[in-house]
Protein backbone atom coordinates (compact mmCIF):
# COMPACT_ATOMS: atom_id res chain seq x y z
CA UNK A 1 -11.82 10.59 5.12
CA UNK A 2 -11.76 6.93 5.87
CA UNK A 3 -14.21 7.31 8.91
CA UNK A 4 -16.80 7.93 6.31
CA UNK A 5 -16.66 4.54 4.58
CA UNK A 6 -16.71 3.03 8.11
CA UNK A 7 -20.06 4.42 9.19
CA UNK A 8 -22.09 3.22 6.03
CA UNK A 9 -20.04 0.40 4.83
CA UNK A 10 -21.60 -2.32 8.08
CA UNK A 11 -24.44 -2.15 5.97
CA UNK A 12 -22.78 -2.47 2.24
CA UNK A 13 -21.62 -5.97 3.03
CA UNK A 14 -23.95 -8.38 1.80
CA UNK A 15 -25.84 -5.69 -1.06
CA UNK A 16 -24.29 -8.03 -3.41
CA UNK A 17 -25.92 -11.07 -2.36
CA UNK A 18 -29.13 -9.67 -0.97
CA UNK A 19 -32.62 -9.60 -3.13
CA UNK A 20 -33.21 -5.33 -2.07
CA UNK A 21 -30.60 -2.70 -1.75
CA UNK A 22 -31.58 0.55 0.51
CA UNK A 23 -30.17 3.91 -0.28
CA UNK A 24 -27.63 3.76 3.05
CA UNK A 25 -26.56 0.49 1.19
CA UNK A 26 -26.05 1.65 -2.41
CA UNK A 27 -23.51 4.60 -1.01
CA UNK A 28 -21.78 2.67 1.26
CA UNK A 29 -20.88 0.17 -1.62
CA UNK A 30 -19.98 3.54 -3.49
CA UNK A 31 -17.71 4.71 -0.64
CA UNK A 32 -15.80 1.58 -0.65
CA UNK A 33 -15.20 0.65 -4.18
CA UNK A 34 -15.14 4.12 -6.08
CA UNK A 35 -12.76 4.67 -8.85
CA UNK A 36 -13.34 8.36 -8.31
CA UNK A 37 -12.59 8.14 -4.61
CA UNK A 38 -9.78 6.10 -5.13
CA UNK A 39 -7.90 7.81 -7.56
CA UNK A 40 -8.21 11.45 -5.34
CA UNK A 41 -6.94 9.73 -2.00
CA UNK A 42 -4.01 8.52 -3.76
CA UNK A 43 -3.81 12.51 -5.34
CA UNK A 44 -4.04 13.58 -1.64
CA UNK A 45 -1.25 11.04 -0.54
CA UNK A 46 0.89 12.54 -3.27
CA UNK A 47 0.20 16.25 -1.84
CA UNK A 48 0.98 15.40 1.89
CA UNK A 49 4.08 13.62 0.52
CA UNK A 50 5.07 16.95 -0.83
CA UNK A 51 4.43 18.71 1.54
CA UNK A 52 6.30 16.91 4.07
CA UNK A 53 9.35 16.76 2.25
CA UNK A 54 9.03 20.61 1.70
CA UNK A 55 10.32 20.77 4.82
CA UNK A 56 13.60 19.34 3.84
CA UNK A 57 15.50 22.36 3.63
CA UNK A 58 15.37 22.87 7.23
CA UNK A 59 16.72 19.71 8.12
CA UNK A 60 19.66 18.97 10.08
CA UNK A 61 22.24 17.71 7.89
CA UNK A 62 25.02 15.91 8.91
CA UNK A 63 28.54 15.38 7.06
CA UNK A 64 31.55 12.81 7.35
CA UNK A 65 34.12 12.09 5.93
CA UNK A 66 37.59 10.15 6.00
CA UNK A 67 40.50 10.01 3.63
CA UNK A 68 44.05 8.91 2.80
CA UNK A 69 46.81 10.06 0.74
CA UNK A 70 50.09 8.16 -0.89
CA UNK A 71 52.41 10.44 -3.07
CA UNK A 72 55.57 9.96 -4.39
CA UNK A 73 57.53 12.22 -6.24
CA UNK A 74 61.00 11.07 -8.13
CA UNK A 75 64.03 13.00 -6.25
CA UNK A 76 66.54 15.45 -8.19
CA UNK A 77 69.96 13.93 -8.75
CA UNK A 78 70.75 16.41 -6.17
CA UNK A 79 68.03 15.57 -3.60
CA UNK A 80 69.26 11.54 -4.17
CA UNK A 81 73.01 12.82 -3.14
CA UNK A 82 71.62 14.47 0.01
CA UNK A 83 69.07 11.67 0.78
CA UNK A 84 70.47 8.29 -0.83
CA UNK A 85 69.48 6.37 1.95
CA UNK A 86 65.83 6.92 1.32
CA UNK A 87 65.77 5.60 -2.15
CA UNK A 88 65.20 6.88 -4.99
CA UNK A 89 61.66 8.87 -4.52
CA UNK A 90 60.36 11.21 -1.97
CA UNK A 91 57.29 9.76 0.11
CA UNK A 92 54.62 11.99 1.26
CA UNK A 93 51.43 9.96 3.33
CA UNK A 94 48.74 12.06 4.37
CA UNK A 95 45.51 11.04 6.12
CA UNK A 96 42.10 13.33 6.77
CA UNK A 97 38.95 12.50 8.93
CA UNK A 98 36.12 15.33 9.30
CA UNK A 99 32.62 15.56 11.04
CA UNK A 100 30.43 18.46 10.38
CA UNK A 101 26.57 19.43 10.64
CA UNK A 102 24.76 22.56 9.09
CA UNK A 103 21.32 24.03 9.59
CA UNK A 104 19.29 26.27 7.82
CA UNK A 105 16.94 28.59 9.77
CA UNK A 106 13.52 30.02 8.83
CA UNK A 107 15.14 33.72 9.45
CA UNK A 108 17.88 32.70 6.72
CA UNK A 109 20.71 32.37 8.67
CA UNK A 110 22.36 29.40 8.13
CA UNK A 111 24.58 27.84 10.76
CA UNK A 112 27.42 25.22 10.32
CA UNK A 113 30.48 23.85 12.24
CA UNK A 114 33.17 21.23 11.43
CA UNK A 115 35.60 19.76 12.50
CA UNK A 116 38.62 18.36 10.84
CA UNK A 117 41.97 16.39 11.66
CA UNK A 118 44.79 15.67 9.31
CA UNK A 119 48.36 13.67 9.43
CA UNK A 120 51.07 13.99 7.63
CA UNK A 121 54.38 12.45 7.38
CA UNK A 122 57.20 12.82 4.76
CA UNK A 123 60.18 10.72 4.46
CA UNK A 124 62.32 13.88 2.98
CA UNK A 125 61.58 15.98 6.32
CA UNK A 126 62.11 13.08 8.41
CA UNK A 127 65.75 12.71 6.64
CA UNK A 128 66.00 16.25 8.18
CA UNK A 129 64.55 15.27 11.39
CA UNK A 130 60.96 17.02 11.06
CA UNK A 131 58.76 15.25 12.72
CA UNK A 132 55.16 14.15 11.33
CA UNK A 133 52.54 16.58 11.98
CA UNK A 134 49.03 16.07 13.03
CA UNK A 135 46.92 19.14 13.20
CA UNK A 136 42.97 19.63 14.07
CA UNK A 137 40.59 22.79 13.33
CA UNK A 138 37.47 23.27 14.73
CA UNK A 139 35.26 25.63 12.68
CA UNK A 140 31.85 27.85 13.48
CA UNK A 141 30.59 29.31 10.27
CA UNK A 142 27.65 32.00 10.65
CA UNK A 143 26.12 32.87 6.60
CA UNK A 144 23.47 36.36 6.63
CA UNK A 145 21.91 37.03 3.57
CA UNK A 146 21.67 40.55 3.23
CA UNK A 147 19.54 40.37 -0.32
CA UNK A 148 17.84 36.95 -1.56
CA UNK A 149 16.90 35.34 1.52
CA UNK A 150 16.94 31.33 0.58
CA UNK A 151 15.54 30.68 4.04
CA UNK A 152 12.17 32.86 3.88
CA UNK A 153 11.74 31.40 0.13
CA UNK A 154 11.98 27.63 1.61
CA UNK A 155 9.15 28.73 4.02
CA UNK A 156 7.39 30.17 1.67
CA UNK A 157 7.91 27.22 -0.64
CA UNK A 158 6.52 24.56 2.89
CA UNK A 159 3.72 27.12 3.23
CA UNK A 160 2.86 26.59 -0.14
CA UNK A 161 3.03 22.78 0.09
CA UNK A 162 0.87 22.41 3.36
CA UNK A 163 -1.59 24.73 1.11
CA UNK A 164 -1.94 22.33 -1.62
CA UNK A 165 -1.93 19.72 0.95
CA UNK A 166 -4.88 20.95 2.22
CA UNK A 167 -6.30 21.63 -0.69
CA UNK A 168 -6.41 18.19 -1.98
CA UNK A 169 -7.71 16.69 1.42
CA UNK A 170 -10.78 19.35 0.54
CA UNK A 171 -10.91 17.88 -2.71
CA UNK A 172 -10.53 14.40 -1.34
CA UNK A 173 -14.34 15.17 0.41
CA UNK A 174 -15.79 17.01 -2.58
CA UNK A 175 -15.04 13.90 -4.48
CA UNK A 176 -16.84 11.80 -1.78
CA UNK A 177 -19.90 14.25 -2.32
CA UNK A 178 -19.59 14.00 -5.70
CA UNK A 179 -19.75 10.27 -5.43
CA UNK A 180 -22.42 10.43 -3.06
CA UNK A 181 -24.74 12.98 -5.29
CA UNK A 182 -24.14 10.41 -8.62
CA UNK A 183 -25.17 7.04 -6.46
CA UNK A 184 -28.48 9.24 -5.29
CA UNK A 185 -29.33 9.97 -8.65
CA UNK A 186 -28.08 6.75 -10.47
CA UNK A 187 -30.31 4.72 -7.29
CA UNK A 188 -33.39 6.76 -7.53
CA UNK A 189 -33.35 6.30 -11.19
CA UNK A 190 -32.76 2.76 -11.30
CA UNK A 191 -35.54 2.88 -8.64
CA UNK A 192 -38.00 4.56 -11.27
CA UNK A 193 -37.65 2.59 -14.29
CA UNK A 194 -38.02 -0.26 -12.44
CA UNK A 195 -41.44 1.09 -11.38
CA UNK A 196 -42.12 2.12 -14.67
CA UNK A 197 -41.77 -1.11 -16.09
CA UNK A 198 -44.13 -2.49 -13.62
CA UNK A 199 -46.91 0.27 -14.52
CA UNK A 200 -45.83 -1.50 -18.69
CA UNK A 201 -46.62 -4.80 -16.80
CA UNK A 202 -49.67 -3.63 -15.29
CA UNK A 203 -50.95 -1.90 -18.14
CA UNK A 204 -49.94 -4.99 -20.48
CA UNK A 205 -52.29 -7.74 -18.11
CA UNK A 206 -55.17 -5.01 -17.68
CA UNK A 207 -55.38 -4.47 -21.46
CA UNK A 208 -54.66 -8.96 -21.45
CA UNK A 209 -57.56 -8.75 -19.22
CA UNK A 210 -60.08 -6.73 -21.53
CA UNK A 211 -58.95 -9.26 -24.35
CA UNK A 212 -60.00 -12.11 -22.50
CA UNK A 213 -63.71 -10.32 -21.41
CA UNK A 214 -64.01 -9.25 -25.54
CA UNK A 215 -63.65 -12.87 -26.40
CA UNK A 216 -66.07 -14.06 -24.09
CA UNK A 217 -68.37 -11.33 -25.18
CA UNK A 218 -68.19 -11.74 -28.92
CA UNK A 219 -68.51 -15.54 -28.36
CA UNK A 220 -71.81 -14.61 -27.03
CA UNK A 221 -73.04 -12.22 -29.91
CA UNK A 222 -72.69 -9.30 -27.87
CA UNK A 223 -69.58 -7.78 -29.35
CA UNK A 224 -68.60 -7.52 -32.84
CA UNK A 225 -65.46 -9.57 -33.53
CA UNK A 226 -63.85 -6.15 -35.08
CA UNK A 227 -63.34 -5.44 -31.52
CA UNK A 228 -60.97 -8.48 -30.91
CA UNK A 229 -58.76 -7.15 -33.73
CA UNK A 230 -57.96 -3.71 -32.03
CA UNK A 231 -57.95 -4.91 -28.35
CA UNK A 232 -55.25 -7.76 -30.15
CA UNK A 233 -53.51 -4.25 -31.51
CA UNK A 234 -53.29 -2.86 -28.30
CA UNK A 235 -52.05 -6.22 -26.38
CA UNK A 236 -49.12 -6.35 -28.79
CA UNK A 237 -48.68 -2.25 -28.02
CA UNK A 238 -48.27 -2.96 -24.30
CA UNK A 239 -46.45 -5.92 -24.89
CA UNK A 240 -43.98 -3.69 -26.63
CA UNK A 241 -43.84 -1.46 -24.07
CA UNK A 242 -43.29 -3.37 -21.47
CA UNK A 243 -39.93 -5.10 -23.01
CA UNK A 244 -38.95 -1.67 -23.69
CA UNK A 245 -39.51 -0.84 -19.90
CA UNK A 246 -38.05 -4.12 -18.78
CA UNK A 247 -35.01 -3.38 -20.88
CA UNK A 248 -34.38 0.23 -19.50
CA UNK A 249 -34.38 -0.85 -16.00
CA UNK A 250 -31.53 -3.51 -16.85
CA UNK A 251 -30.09 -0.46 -18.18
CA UNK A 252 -30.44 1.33 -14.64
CA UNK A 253 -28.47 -1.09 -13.10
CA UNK A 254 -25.37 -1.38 -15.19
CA UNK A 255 -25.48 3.11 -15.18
CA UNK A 256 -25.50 2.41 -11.21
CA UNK A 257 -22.92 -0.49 -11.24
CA UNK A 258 -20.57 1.58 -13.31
CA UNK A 259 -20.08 3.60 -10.45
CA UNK A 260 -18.81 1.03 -8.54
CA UNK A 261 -16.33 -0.07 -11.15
CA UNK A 262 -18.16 -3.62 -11.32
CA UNK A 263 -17.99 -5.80 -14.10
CA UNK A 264 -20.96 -7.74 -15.74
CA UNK A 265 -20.44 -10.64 -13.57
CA UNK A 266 -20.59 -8.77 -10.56
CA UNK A 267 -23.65 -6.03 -11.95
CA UNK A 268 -25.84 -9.51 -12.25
CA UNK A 269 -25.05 -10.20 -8.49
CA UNK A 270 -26.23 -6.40 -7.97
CA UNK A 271 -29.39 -6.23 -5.55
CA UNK A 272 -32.49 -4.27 -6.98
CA UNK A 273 -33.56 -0.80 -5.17
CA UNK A 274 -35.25 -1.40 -1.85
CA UNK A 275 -36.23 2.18 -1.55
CA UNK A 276 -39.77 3.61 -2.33
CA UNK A 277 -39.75 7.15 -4.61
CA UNK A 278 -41.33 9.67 -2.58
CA UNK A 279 -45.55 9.36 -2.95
CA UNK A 280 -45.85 13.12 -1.86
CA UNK A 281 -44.21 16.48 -1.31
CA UNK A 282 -42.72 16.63 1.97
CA UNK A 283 -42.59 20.26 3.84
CA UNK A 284 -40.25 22.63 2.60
CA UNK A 285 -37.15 22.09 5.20
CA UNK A 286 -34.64 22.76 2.19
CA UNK A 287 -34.96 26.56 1.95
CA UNK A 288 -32.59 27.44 4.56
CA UNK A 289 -30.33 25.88 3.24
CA UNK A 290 -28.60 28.70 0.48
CA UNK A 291 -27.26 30.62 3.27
CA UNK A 292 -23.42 30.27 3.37
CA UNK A 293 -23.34 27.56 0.66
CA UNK A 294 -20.14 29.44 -0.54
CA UNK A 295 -18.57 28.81 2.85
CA UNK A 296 -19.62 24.97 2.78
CA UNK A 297 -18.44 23.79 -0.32
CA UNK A 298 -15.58 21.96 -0.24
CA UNK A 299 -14.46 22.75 -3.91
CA UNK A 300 -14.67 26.20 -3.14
CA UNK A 301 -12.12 25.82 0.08
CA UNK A 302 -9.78 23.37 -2.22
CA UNK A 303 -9.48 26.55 -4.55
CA UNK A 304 -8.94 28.84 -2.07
CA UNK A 305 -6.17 27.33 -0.72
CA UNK A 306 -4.93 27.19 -4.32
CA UNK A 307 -5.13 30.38 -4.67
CA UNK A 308 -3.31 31.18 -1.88
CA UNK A 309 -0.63 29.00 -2.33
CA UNK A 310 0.08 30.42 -5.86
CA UNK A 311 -0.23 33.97 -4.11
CA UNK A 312 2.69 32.44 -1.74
CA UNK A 313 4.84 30.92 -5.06
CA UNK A 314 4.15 34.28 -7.00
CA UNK A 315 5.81 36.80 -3.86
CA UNK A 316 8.31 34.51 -3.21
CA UNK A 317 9.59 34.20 -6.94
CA UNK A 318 9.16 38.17 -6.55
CA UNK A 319 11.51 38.44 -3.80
CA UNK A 320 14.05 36.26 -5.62
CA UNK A 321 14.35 38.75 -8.31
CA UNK A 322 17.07 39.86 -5.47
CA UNK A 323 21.22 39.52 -6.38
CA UNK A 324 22.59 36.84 -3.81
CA UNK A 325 24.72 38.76 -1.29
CA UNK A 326 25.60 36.71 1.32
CA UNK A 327 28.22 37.52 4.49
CA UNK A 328 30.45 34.11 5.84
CA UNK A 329 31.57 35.03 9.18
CA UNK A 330 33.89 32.47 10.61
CA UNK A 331 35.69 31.44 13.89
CA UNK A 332 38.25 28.37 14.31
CA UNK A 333 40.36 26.86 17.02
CA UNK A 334 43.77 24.99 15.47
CA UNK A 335 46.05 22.55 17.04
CA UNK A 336 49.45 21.02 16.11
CA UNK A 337 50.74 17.74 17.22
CA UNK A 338 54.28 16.38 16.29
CA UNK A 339 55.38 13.03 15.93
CA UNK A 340 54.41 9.41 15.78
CA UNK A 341 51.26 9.67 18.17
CA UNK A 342 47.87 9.50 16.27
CA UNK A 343 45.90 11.19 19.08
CA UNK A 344 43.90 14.35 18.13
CA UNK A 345 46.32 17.70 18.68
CA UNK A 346 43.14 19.13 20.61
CA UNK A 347 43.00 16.12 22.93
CA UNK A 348 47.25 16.56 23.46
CA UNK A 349 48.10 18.80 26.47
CA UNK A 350 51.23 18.39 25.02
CA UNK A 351 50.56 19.64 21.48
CA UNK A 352 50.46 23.29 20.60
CA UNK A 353 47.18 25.79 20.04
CA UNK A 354 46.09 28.82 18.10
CA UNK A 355 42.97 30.59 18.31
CA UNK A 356 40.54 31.56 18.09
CA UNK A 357 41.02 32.62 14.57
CA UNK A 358 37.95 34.85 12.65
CA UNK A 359 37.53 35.29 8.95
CA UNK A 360 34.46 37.32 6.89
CA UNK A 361 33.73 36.78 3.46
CA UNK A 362 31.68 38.65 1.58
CA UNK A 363 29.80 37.15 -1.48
CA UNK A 364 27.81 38.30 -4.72
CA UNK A 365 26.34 36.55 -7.18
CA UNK A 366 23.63 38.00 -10.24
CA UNK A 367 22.78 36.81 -13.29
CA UNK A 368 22.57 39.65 -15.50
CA UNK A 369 20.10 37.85 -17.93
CA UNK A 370 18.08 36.13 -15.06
CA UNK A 371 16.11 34.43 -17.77
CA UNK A 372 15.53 31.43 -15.06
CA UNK A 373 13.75 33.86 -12.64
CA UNK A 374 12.20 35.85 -15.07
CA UNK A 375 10.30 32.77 -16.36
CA UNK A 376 9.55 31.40 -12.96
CA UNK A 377 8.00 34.92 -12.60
CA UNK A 378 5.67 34.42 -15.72
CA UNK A 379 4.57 31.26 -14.45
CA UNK A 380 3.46 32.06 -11.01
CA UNK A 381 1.50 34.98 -11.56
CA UNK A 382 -0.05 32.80 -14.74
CA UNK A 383 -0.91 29.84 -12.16
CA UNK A 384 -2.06 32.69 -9.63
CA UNK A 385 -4.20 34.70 -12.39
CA UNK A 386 -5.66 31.34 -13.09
CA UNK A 387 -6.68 30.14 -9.63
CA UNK A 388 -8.25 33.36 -9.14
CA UNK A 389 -9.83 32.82 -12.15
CA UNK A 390 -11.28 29.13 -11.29
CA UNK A 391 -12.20 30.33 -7.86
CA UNK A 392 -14.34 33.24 -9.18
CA UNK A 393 -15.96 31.06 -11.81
CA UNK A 394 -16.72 28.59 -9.29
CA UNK A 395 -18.18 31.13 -7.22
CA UNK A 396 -21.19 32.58 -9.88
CA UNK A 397 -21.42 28.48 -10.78
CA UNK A 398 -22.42 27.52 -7.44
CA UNK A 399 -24.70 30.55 -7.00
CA UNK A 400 -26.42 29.56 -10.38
CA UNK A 401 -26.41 25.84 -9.97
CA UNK A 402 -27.90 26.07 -6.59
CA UNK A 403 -30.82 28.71 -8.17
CA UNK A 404 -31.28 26.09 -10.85
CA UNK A 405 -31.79 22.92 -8.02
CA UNK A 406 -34.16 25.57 -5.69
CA UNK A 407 -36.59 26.02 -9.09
CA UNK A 408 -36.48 22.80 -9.80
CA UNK A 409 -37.48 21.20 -6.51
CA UNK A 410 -40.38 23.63 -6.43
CA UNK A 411 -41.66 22.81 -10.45
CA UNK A 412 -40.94 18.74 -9.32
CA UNK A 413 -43.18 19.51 -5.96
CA UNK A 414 -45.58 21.14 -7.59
CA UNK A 415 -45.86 18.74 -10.56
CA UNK A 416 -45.84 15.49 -7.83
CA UNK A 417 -48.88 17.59 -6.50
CA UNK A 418 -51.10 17.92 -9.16
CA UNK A 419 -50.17 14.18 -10.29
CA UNK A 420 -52.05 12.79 -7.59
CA UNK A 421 -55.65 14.39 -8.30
CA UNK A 422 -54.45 13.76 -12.44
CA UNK A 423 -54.04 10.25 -11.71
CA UNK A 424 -56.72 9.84 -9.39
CA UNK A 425 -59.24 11.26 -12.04
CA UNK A 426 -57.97 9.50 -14.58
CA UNK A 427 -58.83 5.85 -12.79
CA UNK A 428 -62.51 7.66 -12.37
CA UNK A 429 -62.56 8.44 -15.38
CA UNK A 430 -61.11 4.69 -16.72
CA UNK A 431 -64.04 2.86 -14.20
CA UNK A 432 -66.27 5.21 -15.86
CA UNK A 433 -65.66 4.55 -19.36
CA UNK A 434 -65.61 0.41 -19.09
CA UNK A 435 -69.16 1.00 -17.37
CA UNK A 436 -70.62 3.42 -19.71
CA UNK A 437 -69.14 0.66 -22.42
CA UNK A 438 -70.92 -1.96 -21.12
CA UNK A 439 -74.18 0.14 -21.10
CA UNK A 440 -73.74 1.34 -24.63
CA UNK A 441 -72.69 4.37 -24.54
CA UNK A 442 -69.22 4.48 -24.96
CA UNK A 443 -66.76 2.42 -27.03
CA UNK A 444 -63.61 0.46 -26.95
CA UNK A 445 -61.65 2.89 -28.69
CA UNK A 446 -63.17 5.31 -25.86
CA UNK A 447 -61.56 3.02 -23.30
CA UNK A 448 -58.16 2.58 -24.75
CA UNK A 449 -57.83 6.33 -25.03
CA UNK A 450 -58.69 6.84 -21.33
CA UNK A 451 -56.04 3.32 -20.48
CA UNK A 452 -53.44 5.26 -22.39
CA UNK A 453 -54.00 8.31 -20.57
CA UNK A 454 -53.96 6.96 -17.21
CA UNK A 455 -50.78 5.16 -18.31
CA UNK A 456 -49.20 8.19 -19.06
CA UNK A 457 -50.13 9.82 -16.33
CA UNK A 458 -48.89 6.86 -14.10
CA UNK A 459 -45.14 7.28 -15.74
CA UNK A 460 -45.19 10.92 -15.78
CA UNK A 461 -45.72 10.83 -12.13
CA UNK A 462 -42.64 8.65 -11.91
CA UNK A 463 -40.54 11.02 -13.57
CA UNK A 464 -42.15 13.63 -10.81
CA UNK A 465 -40.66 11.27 -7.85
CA UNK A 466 -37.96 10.77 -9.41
CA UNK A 467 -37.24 14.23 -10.23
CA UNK A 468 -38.22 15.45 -6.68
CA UNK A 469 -36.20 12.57 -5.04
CA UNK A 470 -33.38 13.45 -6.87
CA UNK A 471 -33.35 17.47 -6.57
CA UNK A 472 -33.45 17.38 -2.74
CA UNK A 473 -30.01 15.38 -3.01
CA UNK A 474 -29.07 18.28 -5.73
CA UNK A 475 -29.59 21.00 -3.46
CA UNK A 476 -27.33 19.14 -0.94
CA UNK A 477 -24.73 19.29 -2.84
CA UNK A 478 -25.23 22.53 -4.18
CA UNK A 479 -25.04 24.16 -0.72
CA UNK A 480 -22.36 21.93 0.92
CA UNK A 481 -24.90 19.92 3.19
CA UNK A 482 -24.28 16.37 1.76
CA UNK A 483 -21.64 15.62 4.18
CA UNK A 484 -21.78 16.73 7.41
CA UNK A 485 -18.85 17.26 9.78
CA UNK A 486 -19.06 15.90 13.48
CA UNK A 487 -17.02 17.71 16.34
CA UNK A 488 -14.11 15.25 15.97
CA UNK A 489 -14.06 15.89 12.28
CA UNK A 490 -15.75 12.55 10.75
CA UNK A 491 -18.07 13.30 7.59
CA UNK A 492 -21.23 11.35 7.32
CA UNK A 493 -23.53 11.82 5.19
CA UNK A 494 -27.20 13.33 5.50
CA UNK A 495 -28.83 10.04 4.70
CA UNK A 496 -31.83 11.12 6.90
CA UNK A 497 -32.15 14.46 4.41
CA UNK A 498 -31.60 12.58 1.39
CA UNK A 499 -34.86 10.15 1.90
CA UNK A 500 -38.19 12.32 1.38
């Protein structure tokens, strides 16, 4: 996921300190400092971690160990007459050193070996001229589970693990998109009440315009001064409006920095939109684009592989409702040394060997309550039921959202449509009016009415573009297309799509 900051960010740099701010801009910026982002890359950190270390039970392990021993036991009064040269108590120095590995397999078998030495010496059988012993045993220990199988439930557990790992790396991109889809909309409608507020301007210095013309005219006895009084009405109006305007486009620009996580200081330094809002309708290249939109969607996979690996928890917690049987089967070599020589018995030609030597052992073990795996039980197939559940609702809310985004980009469209001949007539219809005015046959009142209608029209056009701009970047999302995967597996995103 971090090749996608890389391809947009060269051009995030300097949106801070720049006077306009394209589209590519305004998501790279989002790519690189988004909470959201953030927060779900260190989520799918967390899951890999997991998952690695789910793979800890089939490790090699490796023991050692190393000991000594110093006992002395007060002698009978008739153990002191036998042995009064030793003193008083008995003396019994023992030493032990051991090395050892054990594996578990995926099969459940688990293997193990060790090998031990230990010396002993003993003042008492020295007084009866027993030498000290040193003895060695080498041990190969085979376990079979012939019920619970601990090795096919630590797969199952990894399996599980890589699953959610997996999972969250999906989520890690549908978090990107979601990013992505809230910078588009939060850009484009920064972009349109900035417009808007310079329609309020324009509208303001037109009306500042007819004003200045009135005075001029009722200075000359050609207009009634009552006419100053509502064209002073209507200056104040626009003036109004155009603070209002003014103060909704700051507005757009903290709702855009917020998604950056930037603070006032830095929303100030914030360059305005550099992008235009679409003028007209482009073709209709988006229709395709439903088809497999349930096998695109990231959020979809990511609960997928939820699902399945609370399917994988829920059968293995099954097949642990199993007794623990387990056969030891065992084979050892033994040597004794005697005397003062420290050397390993099995590394003594001289010392004395038995073997090999076999043991079984058979094992059982049940808890007759099993209240531990009984509510493990309850909980899996509740986490299973549930992904299944989120999954499905996903499902019918991607096939409804993306029915919602198709209707409306064609309502937008169509509205942008019309709002060209609207607006067009409307500016007819305003030249019009000011000349049938100035012949007599129409009044100022007449002239306001068609200004405020052309206004309207002007800003409801706005909310078209911005509408259309933004529901082509909705039906992206909708159907997985916002990111797009290259051969090599770096997501970029469909900037070229997402600009009418």
């Amino acid at each position: 996921m971090r090749r996608i900051a890389v391809l947009l960010l060269c051009a995030a740099t300097p949106v801070l300190h720049a006077q306009t701010m394209l589209l590519r801009d305004a998501i790279g910026l989002a790519l690189a400092r988004s909470p959201d982002i953030t927060l779900q890359r260190y989520a799918q950190s967390a899951s890999e971690g997991v998952a690695r270390s789910s793979n800890a039970p089939f490790d090699l392990i490796q023991t050692a160990s190393v000991g000594g021993t110093r006992d002395e036991r007060p002698l009978r009064a008739d153990e002191r007459a036998r042995y009064l040269s030793l003193g008083p108590d008995q003396m019994i120095n023992g030493g032990t050193a051991a090395i050892g590995a054990s594996r578990q397999l995926e099969s459940g078998l688990q293997l193990s070996g060790q090998y031990a030495l230990t010396r002993a010496s003993d003042n008492v059988q020295g007084a009866q001229n027993i030498p000290s012993q040193t003895s060695d045993r080498l041990t190969f220990t085979l376990r079979v589970p012939l019920q619970k199988n601990p090795g096919k439930d630590a797969a199952a557990a990894r399996d599980a693990a890589v699953l959610d790992a997996g999972a969250a790396q999906r989520e890690t991109e549908q978090a990107v998109a979601r990013t992505v889809l809230a910078v588009v909309q939060a850009y484009w409608d920064w972009t349109a009440r900035e417009a808007a507020a310079r329609v309020a301007m324009a509208a303001e210095a037109r009306t500042r315009q007819l004003r200045r013309e009135t005075e001029k005219l009722v200075e000359a006895d050609e207009l009634p001064p009552a006419d100053l009084n509502l064209l002073t009405a209507a200056v104040t109006e626009r003036e109004a409006s155009r603070i209002g305007a003014e103060q909704r486009a700051r507005d757009g620009r903290f709702l855009l920095a917020r998604l950056y996580g930037m603070d006032a200081g830095e929303t100030a330094t914030l360059a305005a939109p550099g992008e235009r809002l679409p003028e007209h309708a482009g073709s209709d290249t988006l229709a395709a684009l439903g088809a497999q939109a349930l096998q695109r969607r990231a959020d979809l996979a990511a609960l997928k592989l939820r699902e399945d690996a609370m399917s994988t928890r829920l059968q293995t917690v099954r097949n642990s409702d199993k007794p623990t049987l387990d056969l030891d089967l065992s084979a050892y070599y033994a040597g004794l040394r005697e005397g003062a020589r420290t050397a390993a018995a099995a590394f003594d030609p001289t010392s004395r060997h038995s073997g090999p030597g076999v043991a079984a052992k058979l094992s059982f073990q049940f808890p007759v309550q099993n209240s531990a795996n009984s509510g493990a039980l309850q909980v899996a197939a509740a986490n299973a039921d549930s992904a299944r559940l989120r999954r499905v609702t996903l499902e019918q809310s991607i096939t409804a959202s993306m029915e919602s985004a198709y209707q409306a980009y064609g309502a937008y469209a169509a509205q942008l449509r019309a709002s060209e001949l609207t607006i067009e007539r409307y500016q007819a219809a305003l030249r019009d009016t000011a000349t049938r005015r100035q012949l007599g046959s129409a009044t100022l009142i007449d002239v306001l009415n068609v200004e405020d209608r052309l206004n309207n029209a002007l800003l409801a056009r706005l909310q078209f573009q911005q509408g259309y701009a933004t529901a082509r970047a909705q039906i992206l999302y909708e159907t997985g297309r916002l990111l797009r995967t290259a051969p090599d597996g770096t997501l970029s995103v469909a900037l070229e799509d997402l600009l009418p």
